[in-house]
Protein backbone atom coordinates (compact mmCIF):
# COMPACT_ATOMS: atom_id res chain seq x y z
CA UNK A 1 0.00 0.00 0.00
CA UNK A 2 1.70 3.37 -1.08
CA UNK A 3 0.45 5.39 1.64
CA UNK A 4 1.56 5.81 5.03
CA UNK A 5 -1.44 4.65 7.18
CA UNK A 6 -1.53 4.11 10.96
CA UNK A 7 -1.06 0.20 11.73
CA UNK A 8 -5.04 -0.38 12.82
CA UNK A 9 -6.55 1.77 9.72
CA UNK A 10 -3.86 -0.10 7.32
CA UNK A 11 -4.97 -3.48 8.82
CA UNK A 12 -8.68 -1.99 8.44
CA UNK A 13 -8.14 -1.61 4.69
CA UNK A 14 -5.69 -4.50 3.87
CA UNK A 15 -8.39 -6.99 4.87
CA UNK A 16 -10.91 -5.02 3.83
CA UNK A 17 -9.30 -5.96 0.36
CA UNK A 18 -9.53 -9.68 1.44
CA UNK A 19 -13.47 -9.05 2.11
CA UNK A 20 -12.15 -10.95 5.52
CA UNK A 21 -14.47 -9.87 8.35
CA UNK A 22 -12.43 -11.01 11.31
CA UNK A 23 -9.81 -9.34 9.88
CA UNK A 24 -11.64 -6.16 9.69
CA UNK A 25 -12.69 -6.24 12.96
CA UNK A 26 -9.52 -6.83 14.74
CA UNK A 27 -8.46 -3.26 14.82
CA UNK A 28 -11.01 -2.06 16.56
CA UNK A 29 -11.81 -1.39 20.10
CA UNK A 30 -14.53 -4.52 21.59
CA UNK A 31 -16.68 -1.15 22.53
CA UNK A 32 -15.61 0.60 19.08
CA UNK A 33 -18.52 2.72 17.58
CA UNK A 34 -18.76 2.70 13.44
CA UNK A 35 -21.49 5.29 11.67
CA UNK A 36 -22.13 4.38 8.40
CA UNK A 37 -23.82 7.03 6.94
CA UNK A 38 -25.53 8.62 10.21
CA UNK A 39 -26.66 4.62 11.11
CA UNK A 40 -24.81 3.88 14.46
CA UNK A 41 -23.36 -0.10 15.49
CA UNK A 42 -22.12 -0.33 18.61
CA UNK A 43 -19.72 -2.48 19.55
CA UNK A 44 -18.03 -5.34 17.61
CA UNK A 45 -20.57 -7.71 17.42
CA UNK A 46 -23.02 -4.92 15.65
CA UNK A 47 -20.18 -3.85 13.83
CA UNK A 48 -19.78 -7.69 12.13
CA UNK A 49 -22.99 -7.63 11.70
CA UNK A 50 -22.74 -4.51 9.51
CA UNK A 51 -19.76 -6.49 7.60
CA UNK A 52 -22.25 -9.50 7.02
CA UNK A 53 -25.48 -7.71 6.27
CA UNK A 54 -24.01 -4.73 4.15
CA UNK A 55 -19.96 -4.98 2.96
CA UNK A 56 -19.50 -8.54 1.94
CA UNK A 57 -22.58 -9.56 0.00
CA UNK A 58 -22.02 -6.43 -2.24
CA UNK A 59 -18.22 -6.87 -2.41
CA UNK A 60 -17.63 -3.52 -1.13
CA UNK A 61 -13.86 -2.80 -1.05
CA UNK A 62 -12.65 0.49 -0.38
CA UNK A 63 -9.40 2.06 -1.87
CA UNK A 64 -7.81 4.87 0.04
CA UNK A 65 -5.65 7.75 -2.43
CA UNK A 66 -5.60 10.26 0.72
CA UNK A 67 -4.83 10.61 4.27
CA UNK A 68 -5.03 13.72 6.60
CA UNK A 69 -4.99 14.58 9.97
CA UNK A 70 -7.77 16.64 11.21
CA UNK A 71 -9.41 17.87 14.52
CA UNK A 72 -7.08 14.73 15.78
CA UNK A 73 -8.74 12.39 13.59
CA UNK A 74 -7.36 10.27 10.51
CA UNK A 75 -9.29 11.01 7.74
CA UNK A 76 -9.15 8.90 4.42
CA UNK A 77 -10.47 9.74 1.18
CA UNK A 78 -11.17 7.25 -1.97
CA UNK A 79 -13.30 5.12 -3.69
CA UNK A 80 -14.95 2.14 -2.88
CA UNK A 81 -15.70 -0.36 -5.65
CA UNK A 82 -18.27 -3.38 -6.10
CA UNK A 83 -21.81 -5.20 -6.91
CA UNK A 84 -23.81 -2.13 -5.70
CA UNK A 85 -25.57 0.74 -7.55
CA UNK A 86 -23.54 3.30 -8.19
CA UNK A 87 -20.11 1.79 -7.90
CA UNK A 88 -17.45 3.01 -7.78
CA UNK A 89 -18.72 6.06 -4.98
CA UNK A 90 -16.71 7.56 -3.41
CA UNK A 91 -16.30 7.99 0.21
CA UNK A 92 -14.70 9.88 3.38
CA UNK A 93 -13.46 7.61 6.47
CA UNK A 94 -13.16 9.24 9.68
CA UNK A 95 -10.94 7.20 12.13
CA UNK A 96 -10.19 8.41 15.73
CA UNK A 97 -7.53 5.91 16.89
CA UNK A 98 -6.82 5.19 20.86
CA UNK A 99 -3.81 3.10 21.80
CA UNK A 100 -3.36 1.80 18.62
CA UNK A 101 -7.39 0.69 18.07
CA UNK A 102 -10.00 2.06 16.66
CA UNK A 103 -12.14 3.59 18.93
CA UNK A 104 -14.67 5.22 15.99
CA UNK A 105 -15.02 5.11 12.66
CA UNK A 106 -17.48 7.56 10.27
CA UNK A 107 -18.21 6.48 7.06
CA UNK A 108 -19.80 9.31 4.73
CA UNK A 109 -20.32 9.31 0.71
């Protein structure tokens, strides 16, 4: 991967690639929050449930081109590609990161 991403967001997105849920979880935090689009999952087993329900059937794999800090956040731009209208879209990952975890992440087209 050409860009420099913190280890848990570059784990996010490597097996993200993979389409390997337990990969994708991994990084974050057991009590992690992820908004996809204003919809809130709490926690790691609503968060798999999001992977099962929503990212894997459709193939949805996202491929970062930028990275920023901001307001202390990691932010991650690019598109995401795969069997769902509109594809490729492209979206805006917001990552706050604690000890190396991912405490939140906001997902916005």
């Amino acid at each position: 991967m050409p860009m420099d991403l913190p280890q848990p967001i570059a784990g996010y997105v490597e097996a993200n690639a993979r389409l390997d849920i337990d990969g994708m979880l991994q990084p974050f935090q057991r009590d992690a929050v992820f908004i996809d689009n204003g919809k809130h999952f709490e926690g790691q087993a609503a968060i798999r449930q999001l992977f099962e329900e929503e990212v894997i059937p459709v193939k949805a794999i996202f491929a970062p081109d930028t990275v920023r800090e901001e307001d202390g956040d990691v932010v991650v731009e690019g598109p995401a590609h795969g069997d769902f209208p509109g594809s490729p879209l492209r979206f805006t990952y917001r990552f706050t990161l604690v000890e190396d975890a991912i405490t939140t992440l906001e997902v916005t087209v």
